[in-house]
N, C-alpha and C. Protein backbone atom coordinates (compact mmCIF):
# COMPACT_ATOMS: atom_id res chain seq x y z
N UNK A 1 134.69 99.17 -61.44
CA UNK A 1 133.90 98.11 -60.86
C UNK A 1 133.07 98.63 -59.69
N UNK A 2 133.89 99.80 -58.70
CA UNK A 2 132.71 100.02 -57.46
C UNK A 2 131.90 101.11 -57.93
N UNK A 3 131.89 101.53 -59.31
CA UNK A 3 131.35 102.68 -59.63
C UNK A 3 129.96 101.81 -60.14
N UNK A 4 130.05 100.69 -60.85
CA UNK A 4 128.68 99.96 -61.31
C UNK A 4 128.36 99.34 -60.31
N UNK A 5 129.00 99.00 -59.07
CA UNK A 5 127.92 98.34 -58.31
C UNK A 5 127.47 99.36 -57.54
N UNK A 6 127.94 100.79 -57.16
CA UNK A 6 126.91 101.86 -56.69
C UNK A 6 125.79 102.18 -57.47
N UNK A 7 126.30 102.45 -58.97
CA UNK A 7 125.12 102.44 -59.69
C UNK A 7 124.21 101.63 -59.39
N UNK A 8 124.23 99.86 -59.27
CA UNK A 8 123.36 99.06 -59.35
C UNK A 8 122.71 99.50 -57.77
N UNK A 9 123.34 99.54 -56.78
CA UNK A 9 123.04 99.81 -55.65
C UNK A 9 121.71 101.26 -55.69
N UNK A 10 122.27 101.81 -56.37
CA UNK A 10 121.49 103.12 -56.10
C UNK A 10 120.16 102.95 -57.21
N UNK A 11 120.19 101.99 -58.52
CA UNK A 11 119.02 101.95 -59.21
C UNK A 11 118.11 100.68 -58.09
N UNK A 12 118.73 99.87 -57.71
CA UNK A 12 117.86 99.10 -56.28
C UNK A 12 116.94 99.60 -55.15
N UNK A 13 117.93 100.60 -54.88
CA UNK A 13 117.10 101.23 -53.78
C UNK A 13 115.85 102.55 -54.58
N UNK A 14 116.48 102.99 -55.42
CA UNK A 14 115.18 103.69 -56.02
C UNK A 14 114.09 102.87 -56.48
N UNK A 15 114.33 101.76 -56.97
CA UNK A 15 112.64 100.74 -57.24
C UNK A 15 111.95 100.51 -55.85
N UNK A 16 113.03 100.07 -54.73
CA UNK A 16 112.72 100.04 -53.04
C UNK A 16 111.78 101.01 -53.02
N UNK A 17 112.42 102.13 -53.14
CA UNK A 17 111.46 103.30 -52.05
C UNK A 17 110.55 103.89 -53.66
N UNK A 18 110.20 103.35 -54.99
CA UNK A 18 108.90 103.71 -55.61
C UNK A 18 108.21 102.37 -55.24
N UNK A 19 108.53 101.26 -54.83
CA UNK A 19 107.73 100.08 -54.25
C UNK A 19 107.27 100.59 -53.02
N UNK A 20 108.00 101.33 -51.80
CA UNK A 20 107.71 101.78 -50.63
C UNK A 20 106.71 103.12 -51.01
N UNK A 21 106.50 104.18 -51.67
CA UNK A 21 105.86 104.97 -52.11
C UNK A 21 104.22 104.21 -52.21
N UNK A 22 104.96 103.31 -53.73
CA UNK A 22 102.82 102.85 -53.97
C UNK A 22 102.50 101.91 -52.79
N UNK A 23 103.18 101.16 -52.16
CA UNK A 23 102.54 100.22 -51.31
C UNK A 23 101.88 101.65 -49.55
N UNK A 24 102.16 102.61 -49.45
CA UNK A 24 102.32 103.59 -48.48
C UNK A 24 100.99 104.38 -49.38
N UNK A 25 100.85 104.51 -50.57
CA UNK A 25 99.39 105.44 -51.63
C UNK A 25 98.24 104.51 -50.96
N UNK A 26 98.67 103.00 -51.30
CA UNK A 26 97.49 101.93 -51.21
C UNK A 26 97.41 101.64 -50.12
N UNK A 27 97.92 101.88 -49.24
CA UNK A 27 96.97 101.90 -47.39
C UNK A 27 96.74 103.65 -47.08
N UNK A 28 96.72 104.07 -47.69
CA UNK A 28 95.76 105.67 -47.54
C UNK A 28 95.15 105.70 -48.17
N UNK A 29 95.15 105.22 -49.38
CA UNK A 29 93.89 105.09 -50.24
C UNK A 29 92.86 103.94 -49.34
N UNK A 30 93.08 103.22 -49.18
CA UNK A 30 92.61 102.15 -48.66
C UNK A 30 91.59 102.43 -47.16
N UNK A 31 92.40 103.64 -46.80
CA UNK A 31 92.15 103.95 -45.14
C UNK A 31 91.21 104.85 -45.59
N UNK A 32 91.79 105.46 -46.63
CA UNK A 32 90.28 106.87 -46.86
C UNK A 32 89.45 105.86 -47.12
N UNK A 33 89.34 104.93 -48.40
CA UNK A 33 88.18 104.32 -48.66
C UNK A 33 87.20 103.97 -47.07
N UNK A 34 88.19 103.39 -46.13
CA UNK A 34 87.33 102.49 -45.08
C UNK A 34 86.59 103.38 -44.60
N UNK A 35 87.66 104.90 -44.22
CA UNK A 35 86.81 106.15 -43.53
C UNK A 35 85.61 106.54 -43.64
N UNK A 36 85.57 106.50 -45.43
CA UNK A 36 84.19 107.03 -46.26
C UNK A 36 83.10 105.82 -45.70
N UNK A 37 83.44 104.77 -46.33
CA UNK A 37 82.59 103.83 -45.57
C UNK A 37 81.98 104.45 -44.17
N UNK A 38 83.07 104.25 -43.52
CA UNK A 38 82.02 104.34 -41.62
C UNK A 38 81.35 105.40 -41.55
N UNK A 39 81.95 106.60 -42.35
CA UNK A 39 81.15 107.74 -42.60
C UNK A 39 79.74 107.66 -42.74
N UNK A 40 79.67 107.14 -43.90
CA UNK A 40 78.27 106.77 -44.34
C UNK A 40 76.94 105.51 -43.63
N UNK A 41 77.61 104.59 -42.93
CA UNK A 41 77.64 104.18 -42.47
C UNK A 41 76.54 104.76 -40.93
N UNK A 42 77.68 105.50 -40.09
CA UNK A 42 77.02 106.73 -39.16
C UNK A 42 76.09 107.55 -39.99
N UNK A 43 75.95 108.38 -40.30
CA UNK A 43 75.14 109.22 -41.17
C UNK A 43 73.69 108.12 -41.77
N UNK A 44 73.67 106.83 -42.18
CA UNK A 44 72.62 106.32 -42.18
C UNK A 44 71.94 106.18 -40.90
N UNK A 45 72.76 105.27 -40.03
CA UNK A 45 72.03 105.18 -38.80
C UNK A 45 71.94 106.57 -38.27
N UNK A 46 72.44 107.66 -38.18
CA UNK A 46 72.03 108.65 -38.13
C UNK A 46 70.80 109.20 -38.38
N UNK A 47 70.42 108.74 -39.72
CA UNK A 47 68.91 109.17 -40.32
C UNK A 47 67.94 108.27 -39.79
N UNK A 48 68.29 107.38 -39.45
CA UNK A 48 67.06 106.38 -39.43
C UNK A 48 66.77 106.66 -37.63
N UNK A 49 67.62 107.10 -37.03
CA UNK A 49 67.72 107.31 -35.53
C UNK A 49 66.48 108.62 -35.72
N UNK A 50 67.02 110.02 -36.71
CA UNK A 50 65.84 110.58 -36.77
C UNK A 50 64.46 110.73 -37.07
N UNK A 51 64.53 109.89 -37.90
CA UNK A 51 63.05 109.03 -39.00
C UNK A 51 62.40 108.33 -37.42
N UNK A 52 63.07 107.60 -36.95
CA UNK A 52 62.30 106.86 -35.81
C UNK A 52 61.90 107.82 -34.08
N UNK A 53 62.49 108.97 -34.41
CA UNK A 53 62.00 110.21 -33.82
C UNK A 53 60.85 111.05 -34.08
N UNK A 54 61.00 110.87 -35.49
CA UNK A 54 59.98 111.51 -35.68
C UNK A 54 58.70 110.94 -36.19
N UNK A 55 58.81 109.36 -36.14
CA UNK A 55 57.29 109.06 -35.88
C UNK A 55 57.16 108.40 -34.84
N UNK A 56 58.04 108.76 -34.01
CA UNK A 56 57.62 108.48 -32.48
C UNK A 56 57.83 106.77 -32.50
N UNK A 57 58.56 106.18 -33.10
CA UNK A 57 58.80 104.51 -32.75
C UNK A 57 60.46 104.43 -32.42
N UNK A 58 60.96 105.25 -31.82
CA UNK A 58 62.58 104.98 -30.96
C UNK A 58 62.41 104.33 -29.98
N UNK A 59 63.11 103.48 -29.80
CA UNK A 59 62.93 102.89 -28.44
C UNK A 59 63.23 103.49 -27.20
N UNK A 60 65.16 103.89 -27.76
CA UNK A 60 65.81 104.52 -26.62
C UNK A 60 66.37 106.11 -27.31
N UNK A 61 65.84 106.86 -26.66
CA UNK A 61 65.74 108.25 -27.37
C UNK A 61 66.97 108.96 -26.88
N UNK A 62 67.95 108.52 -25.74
CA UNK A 62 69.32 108.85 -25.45
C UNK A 62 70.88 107.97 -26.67
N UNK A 63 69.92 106.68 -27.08
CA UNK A 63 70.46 106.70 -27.82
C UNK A 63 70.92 107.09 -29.41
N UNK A 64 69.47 107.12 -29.42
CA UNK A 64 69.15 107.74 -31.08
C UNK A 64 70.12 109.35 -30.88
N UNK A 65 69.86 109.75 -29.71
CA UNK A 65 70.76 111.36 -29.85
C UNK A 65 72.12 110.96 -30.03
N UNK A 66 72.70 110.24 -29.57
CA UNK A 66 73.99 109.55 -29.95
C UNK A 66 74.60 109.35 -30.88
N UNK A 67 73.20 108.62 -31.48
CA UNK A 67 73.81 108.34 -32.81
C UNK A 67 73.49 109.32 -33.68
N UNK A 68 73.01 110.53 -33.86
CA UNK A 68 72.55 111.25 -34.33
C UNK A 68 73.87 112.57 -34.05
N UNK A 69 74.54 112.41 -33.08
CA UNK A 69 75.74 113.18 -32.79
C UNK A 69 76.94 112.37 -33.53
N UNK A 70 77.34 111.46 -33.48
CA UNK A 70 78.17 110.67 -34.14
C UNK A 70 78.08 110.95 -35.12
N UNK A 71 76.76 110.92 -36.34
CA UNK A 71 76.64 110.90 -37.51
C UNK A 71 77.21 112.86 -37.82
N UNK A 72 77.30 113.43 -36.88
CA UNK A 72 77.30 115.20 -37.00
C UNK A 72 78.73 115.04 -36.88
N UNK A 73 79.66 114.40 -36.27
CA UNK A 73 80.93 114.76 -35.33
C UNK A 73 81.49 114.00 -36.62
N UNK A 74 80.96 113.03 -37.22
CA UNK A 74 82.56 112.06 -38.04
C UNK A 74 81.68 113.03 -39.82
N UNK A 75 80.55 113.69 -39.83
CA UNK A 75 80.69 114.48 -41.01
C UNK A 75 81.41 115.59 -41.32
N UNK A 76 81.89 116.18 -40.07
CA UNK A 76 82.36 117.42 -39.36
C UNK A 76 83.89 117.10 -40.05
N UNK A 77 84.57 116.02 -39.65
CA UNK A 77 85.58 115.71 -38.78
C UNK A 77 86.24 115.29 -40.86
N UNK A 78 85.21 114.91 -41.46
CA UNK A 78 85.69 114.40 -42.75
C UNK A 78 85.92 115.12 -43.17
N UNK A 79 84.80 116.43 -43.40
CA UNK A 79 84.90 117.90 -44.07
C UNK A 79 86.26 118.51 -43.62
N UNK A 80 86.72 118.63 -42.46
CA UNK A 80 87.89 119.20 -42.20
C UNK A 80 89.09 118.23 -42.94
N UNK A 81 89.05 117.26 -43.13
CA UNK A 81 89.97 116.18 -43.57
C UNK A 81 90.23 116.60 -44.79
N UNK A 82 88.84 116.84 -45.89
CA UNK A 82 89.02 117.02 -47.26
C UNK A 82 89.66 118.95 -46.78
N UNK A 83 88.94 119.36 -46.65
CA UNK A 83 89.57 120.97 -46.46
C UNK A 83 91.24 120.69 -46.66
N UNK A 84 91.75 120.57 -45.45
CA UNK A 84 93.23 119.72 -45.04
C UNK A 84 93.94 119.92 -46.56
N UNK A 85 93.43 119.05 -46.79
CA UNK A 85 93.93 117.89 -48.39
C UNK A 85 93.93 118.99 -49.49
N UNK A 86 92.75 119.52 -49.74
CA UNK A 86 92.99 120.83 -50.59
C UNK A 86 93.70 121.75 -50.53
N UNK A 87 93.91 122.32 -49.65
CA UNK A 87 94.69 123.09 -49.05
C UNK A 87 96.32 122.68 -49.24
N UNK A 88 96.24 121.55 -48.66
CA UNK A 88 97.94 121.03 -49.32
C UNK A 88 98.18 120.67 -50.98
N UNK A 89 96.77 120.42 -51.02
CA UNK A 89 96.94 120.15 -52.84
C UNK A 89 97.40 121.33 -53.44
N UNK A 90 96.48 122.60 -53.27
CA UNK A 90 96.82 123.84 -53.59
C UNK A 90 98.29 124.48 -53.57
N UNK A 91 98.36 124.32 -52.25
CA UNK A 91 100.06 124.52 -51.80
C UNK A 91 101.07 124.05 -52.61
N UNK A 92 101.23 122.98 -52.74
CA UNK A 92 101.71 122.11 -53.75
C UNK A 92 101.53 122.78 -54.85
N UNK A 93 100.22 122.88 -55.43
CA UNK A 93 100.35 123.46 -56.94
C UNK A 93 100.98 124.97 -57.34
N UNK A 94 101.07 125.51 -56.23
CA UNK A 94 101.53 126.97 -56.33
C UNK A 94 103.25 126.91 -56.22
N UNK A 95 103.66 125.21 -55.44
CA UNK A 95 104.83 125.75 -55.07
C UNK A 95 105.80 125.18 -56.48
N UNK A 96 104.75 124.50 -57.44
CA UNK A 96 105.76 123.51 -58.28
C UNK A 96 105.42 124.48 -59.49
N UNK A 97 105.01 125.88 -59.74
CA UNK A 97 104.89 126.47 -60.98
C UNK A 97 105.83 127.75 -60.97
């Protein structure tokens, strides 16, 4: 009898923590998605900060550099993110063959 309710106990908590797994995928998935967003996001106003530089209609030209650094610092900052990720992907694939 305490041998099937460990069993049941222990097939419980394994659905727990593959429920705790995908619900933990889908807010990193979720968070990369938002990331990519703001990414792009910066990087437009980024361009348009330079476009309005270069035909001379910026208003505020300390800010356009701003935003024109922002759009450099969070492209920077992603590239190292994906690097990161490969790198552990790789790792991973070398360590499971």
């Amino acid at each position: 009898m305490t041998n099937s309710i460990s069993k049941i106990k222990s097939a419980t908590s394994s659905v727990q923590n593959a429920n705790d797994i995908k619900k933990s995928s889908d807010d990193f998935s979720s968070f990369l998605k938002e990331s990519i967003k703001e990414v792009n996001k910066l990087q437009k106003e980024g361009d348009k900060a330079m476009s309005d530089i270069a035909t001379g209609s910026v208003k505020d030209l300390h800010q356009a550099a701003i935003a024109i650094d922002k759009a450099e610092l969070s492209m920077k900052l992603m590239l190292e993110v994906r690097n990161k990720a490969l790198n552990a992907y790789k790792e991973l694939s070398r360590t499971q063959m």
